[in-house]
N, C-alpha and C. Protein backbone atom coordinates (compact mmCIF):
# COMPACT_ATOMS: atom_id res chain seq x y z
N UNK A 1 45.14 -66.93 55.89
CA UNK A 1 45.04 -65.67 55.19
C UNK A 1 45.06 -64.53 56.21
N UNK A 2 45.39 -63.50 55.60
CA UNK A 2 45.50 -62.32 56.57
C UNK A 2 45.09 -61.39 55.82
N UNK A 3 44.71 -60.15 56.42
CA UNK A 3 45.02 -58.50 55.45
C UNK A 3 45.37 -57.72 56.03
N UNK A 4 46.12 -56.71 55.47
CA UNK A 4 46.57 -56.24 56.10
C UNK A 4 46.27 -54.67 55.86
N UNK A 5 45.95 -53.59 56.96
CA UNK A 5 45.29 -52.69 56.73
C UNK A 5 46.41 -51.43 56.68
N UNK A 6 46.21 -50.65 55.62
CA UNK A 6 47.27 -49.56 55.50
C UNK A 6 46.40 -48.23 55.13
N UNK A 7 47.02 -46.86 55.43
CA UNK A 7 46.09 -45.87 55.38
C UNK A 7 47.49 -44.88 54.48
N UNK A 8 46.68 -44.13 53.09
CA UNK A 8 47.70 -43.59 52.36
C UNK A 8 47.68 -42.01 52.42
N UNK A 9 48.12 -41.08 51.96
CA UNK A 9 47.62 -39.61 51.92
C UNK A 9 46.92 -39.45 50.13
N UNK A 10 46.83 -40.22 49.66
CA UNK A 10 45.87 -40.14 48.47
C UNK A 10 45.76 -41.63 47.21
N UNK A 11 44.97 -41.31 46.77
CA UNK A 11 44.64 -42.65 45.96
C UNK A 11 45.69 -43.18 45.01
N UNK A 12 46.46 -41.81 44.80
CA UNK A 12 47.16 -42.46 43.39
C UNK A 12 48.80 -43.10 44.18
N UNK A 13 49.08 -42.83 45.44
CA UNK A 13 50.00 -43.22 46.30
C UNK A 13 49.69 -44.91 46.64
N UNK A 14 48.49 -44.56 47.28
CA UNK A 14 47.68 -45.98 47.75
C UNK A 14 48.17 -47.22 46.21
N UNK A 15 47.53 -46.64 45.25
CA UNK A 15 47.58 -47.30 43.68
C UNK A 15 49.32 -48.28 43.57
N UNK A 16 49.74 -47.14 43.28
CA UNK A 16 51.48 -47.67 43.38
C UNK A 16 51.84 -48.35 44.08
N UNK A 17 51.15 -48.82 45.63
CA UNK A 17 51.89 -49.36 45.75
C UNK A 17 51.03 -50.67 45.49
N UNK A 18 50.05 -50.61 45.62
CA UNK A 18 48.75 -51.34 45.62
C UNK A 18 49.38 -52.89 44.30
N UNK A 19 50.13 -52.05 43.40
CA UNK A 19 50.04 -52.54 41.59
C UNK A 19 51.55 -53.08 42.06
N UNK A 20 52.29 -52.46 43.05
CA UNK A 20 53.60 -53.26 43.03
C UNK A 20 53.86 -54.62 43.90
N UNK A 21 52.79 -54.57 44.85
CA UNK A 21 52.71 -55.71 45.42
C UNK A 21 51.81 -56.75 44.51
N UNK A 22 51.13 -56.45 43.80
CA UNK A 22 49.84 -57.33 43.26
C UNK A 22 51.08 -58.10 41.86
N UNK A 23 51.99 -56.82 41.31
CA UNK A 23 52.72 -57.35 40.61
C UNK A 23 53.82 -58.38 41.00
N UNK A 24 54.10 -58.76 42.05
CA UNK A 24 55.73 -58.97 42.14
C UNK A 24 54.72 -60.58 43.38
N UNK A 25 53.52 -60.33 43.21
CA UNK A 25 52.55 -61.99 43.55
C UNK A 25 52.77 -61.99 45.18
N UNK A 26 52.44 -60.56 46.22
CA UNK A 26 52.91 -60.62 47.37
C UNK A 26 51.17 -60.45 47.95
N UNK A 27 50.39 -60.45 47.36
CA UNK A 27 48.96 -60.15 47.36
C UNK A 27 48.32 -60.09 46.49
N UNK A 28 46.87 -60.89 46.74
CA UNK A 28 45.81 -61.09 45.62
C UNK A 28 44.91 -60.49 45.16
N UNK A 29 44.72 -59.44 46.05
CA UNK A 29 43.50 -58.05 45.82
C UNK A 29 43.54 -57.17 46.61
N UNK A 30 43.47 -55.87 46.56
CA UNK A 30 43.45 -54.79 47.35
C UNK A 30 42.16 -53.99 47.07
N UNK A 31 41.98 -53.28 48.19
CA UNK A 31 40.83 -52.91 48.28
C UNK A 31 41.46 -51.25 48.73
N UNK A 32 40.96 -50.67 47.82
CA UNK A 32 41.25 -48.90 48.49
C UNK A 32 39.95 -48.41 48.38
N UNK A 33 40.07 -48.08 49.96
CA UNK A 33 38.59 -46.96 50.35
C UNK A 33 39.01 -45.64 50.18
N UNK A 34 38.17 -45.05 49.28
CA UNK A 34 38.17 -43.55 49.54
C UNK A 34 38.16 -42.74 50.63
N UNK A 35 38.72 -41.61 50.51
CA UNK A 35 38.34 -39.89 51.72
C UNK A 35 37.75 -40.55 53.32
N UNK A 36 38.47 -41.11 53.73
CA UNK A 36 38.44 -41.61 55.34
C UNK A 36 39.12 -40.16 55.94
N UNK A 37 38.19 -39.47 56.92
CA UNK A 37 38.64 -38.09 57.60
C UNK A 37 39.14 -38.81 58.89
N UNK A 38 41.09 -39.41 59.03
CA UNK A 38 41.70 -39.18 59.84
C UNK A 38 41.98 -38.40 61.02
N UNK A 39 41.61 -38.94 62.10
CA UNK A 39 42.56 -37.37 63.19
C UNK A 39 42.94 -38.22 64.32
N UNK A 40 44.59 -37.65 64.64
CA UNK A 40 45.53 -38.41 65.52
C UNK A 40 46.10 -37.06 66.14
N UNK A 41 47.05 -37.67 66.91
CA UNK A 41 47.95 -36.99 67.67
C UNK A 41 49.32 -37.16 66.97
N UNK A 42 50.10 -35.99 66.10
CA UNK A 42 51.12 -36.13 65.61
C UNK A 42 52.26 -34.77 66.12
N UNK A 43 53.74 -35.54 66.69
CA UNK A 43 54.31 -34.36 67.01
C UNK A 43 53.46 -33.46 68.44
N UNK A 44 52.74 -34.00 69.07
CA UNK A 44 52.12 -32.96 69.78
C UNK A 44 51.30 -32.46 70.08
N UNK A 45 50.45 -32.33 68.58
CA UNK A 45 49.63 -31.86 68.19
C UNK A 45 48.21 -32.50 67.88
N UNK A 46 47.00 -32.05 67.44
CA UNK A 46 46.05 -32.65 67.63
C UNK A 46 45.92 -32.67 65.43
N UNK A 47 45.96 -33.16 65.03
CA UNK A 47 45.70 -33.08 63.46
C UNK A 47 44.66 -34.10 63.15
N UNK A 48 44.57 -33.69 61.46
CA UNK A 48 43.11 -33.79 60.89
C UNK A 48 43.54 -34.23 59.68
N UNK A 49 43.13 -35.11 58.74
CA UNK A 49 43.47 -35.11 57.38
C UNK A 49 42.57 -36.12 56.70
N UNK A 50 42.49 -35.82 55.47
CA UNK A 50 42.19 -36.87 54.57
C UNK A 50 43.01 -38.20 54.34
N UNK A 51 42.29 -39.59 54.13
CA UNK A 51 43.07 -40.66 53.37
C UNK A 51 42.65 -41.42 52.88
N UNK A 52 43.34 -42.38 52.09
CA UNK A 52 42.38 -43.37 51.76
C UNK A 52 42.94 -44.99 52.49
N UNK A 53 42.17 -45.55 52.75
CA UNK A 53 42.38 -46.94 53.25
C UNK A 53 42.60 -48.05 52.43
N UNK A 54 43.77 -48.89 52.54
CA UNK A 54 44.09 -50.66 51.77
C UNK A 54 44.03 -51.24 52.47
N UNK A 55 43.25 -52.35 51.49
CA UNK A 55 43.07 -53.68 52.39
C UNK A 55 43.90 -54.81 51.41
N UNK A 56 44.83 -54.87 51.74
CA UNK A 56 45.67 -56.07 51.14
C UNK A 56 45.20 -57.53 51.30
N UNK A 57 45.38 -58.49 50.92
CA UNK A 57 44.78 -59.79 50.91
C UNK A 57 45.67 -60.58 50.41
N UNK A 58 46.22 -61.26 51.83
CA UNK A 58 47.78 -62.26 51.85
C UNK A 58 47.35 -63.67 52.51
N UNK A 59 48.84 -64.15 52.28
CA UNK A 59 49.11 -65.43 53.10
C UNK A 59 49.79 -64.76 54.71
N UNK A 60 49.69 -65.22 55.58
CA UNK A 60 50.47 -64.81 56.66
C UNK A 60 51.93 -64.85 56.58
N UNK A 61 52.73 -65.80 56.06
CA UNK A 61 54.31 -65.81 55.44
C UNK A 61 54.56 -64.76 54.72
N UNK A 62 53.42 -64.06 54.42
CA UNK A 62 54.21 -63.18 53.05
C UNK A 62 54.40 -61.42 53.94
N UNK A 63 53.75 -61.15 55.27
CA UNK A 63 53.45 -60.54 55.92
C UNK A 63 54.68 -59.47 56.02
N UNK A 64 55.80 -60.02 56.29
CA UNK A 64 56.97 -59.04 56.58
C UNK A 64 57.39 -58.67 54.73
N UNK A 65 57.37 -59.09 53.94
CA UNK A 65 57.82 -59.07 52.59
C UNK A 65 57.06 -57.88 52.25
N UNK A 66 55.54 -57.76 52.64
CA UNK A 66 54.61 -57.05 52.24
C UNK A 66 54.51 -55.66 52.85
N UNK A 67 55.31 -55.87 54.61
CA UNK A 67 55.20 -54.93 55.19
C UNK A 67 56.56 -53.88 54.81
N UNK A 68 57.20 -54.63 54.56
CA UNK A 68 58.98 -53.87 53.74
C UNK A 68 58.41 -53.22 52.51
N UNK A 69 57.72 -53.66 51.94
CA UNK A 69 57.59 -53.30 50.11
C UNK A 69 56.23 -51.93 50.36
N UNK A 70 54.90 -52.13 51.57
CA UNK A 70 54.66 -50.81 51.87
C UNK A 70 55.35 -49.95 52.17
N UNK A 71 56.14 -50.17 53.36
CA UNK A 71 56.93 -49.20 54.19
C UNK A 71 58.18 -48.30 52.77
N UNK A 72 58.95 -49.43 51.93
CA UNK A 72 59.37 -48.55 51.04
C UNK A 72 58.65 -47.67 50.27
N UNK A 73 57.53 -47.61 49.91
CA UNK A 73 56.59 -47.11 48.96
C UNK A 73 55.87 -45.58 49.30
N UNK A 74 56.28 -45.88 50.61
CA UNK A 74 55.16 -44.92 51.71
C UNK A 74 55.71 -43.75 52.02
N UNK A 75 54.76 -42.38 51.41
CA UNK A 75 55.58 -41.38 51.75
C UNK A 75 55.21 -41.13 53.66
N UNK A 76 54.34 -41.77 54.58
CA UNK A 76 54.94 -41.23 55.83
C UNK A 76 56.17 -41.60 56.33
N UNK A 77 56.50 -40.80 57.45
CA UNK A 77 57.51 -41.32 58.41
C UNK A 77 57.12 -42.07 59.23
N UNK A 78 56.28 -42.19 59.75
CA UNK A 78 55.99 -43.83 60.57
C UNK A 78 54.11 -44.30 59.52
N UNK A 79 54.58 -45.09 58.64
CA UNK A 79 53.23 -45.57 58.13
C UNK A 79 52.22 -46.99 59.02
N UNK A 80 50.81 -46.44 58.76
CA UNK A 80 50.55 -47.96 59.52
C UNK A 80 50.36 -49.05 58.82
N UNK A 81 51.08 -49.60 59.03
CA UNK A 81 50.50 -51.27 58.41
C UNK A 81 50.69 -52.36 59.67
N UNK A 82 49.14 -52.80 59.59
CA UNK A 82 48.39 -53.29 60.51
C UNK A 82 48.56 -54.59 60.07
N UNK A 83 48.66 -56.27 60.42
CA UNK A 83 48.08 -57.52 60.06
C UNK A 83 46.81 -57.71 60.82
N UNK A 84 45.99 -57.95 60.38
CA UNK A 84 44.87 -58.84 60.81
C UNK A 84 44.78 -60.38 60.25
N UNK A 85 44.39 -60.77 60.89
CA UNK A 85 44.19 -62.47 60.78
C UNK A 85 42.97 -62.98 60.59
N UNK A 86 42.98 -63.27 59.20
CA UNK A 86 41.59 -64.01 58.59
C UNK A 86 41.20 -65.41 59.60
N UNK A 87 40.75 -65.63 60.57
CA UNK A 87 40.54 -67.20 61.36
C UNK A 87 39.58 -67.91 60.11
N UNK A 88 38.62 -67.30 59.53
CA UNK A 88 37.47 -68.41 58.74
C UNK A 88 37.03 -67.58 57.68
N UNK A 89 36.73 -68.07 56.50
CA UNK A 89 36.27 -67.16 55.40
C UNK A 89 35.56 -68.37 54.01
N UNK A 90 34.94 -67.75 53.10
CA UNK A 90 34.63 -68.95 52.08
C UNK A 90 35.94 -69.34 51.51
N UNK A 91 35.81 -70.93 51.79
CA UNK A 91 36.94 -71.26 51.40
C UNK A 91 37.49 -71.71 50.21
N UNK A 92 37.08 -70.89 49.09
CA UNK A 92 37.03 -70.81 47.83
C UNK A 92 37.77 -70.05 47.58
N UNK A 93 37.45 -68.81 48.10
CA UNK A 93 38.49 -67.79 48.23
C UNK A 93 39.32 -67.36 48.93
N UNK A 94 39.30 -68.05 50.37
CA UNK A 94 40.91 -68.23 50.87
C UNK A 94 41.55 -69.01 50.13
N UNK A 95 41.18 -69.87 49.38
CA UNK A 95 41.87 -70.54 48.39
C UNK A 95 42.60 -69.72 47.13
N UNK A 96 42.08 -68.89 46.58
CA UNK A 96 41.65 -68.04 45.86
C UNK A 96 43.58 -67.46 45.90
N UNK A 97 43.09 -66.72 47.25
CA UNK A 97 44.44 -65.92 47.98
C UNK A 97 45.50 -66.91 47.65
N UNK A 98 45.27 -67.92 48.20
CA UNK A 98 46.32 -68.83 48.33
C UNK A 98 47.13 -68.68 46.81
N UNK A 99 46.22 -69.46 46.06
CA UNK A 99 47.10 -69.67 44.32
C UNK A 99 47.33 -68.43 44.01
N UNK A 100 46.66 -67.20 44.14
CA UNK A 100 47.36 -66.01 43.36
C UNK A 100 48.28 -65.21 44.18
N UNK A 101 49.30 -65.76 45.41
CA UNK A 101 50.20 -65.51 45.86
C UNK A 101 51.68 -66.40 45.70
N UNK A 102 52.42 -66.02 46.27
CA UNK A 102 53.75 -67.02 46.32
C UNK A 102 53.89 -67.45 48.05
């Protein structure tokens, strides 16, 4: 199992895409955190913003499928989507992941 961490410019962005992966069986639950106060270096510059955070919940195979279907969805120009790698978890519900994916 993996998840994979993505950061949106608002909830109802995060949502869409959240419902198109959950629909089409590329992930078993997402998790969106509210109003995370962002600040990076963009262009140059020092910026500040609001977002909200996903936590996707995959198989590791499904990883590039998942990372294409954010990246289309995503209004930035470079979005992050992060994998992390589940090593150990209850295994009920890495199981869990497992059947409600492809």
């Amino acid at each position: 199992m993996i998840l994979i961490y993505s950061t949106f410019p608002d909830l109802s962005t995060a949502k869409v895409v959240a419902q198109s992966l959950l629909s089409r069986r590329l992930v078993a639950c997402v998790n969106i955190l509210p109003a995370t106060h962002s600040l990076y270096r963009w262009q140059g510059e020092l910026e500040e913003s609001v977002e909200v955070i996903a936590l996707f919940k995959t198989q590791d195979h499904l990883f590039e499928e998942c990372r294409a279907e954010i990246c289309k969805g995503h209004p930035y120009q470079v979005p992050c989507v992060l994998q992390i790698e589940v090593k150990q978890g209850e295994l009920s519900y890495l199981n869990w992941v497992k059947e409600e994916t492809k």
